[in-house]
Protein backbone atom coordinates (compact mmCIF):
# COMPACT_ATOMS: atom_id res chain seq x y z
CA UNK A 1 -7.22 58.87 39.65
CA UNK A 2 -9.19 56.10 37.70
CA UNK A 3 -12.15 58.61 37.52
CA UNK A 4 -10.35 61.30 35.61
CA UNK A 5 -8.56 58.92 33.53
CA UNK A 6 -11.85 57.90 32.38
CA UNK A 7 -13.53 61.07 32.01
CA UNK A 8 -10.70 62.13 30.03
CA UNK A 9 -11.01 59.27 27.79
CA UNK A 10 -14.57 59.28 27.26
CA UNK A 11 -13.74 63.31 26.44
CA UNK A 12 -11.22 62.73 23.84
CA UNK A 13 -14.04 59.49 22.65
CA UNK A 14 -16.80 62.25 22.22
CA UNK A 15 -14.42 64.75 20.45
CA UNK A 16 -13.09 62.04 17.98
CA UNK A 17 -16.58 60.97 17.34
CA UNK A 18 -18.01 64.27 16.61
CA UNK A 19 -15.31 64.95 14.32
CA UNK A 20 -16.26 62.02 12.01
CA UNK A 21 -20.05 62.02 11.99
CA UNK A 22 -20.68 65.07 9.72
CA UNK A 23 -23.97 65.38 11.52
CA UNK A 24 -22.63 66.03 15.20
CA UNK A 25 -20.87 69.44 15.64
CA UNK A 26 -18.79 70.39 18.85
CA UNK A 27 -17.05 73.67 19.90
CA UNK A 28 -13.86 72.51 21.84
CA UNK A 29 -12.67 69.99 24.13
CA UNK A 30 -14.32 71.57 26.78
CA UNK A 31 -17.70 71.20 25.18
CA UNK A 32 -16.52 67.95 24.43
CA UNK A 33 -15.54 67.03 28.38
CA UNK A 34 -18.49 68.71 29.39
CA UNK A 35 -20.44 66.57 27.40
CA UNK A 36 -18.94 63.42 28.27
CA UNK A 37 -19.62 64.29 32.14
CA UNK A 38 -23.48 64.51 31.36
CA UNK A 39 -23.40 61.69 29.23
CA UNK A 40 -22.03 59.50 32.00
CA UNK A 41 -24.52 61.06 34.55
CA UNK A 42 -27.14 60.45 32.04
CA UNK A 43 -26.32 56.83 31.50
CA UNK A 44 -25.80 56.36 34.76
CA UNK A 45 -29.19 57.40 36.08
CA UNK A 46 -31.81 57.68 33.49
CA UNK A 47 -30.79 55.03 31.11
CA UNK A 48 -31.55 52.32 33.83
CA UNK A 49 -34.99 53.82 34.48
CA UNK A 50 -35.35 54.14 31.19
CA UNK A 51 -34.66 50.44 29.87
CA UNK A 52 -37.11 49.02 32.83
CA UNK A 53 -39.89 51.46 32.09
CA UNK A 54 -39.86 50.48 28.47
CA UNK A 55 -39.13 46.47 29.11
CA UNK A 56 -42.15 45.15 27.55
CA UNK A 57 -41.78 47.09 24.17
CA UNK A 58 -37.73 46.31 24.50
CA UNK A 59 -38.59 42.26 24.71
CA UNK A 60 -41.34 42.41 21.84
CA UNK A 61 -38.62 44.13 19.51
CA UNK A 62 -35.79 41.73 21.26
CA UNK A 63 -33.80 44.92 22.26
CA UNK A 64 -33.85 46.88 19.18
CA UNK A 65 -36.00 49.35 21.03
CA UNK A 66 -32.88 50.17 23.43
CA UNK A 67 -31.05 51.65 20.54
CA UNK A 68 -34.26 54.30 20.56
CA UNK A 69 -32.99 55.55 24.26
CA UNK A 70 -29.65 55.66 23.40
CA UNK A 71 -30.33 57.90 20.99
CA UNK A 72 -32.83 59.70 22.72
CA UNK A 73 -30.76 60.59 25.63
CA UNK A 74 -27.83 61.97 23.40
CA UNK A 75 -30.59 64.34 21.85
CA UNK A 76 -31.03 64.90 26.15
CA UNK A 77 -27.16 65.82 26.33
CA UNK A 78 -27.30 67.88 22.99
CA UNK A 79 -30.16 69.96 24.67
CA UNK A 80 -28.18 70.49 28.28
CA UNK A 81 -24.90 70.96 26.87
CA UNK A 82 -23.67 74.26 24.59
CA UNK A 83 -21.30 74.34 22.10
CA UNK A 84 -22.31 70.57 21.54
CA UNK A 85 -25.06 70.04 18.78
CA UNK A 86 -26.61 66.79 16.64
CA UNK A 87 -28.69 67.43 13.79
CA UNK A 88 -31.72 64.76 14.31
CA UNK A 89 -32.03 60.95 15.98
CA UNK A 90 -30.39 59.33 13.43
CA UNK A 91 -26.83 61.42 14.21
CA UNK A 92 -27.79 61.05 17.81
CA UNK A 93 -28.51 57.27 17.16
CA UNK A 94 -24.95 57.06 14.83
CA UNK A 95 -23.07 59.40 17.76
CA UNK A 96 -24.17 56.72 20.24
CA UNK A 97 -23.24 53.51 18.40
CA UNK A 98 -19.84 55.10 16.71
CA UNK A 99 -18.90 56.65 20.25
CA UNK A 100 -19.20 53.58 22.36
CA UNK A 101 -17.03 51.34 19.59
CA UNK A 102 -14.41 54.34 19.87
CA UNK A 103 -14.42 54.56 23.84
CA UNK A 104 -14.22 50.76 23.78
CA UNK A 105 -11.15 50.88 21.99
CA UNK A 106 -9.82 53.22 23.66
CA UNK A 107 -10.33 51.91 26.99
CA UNK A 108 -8.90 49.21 26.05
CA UNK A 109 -5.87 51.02 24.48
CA UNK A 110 -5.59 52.66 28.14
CA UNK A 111 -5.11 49.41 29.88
């Protein structure tokens, strides 16, 4: 039951988030569910491979260069997912940072 709770909040966290950033576009909620899914897969799997592939550039720029795959792998999501769109890396990079201070707060409004 936790699991869907979660999805659903990430879900509603993506659709708030892509209505404020004039740059991200979505369809529906179902785009925006959809999207929240692959993002969690995503994160889940490539981000870790990700961060210790790049670990010597991420040290040299003391972690600035993990901001770089985060947006990266929304652009990832905006290519898998229809009805779900970002305009260049700097909306993906914005979506990222904007959508994890949102799902923050509201997993934290859940509890």
């Amino acid at each position: 039951m936790n699991i869907i709770i979660n999805i659903l909040i990430s879900a509603l966290a993506v659709f708030v988030t892509a209505k404020i950033l004039p740059g991200v576009s979505i369809e529906n909620f179902g785009s925006a569910l959809v999207a929240a899914i692959v993002l969690g897969i995503v994160n889940g799997f490539l981000r870790p491979l990700l961060l210790l592939l790049t670990l010597p550039i991420n040290v040299l720029t003391l972690g600035l260069f993990t901001f770089v795959i985060m947006g990266g792998l929304v652009l990832l999501v905006d290519a898998i997912v229809p009805g779900f769109s970002v305009k260049n890396f700097w909306w993906a990079l914005a979506f990222a940072l904007v959508l994890s201070l949102i799902n923050s707060f509201l997993g934290a409004f859940a509890r």
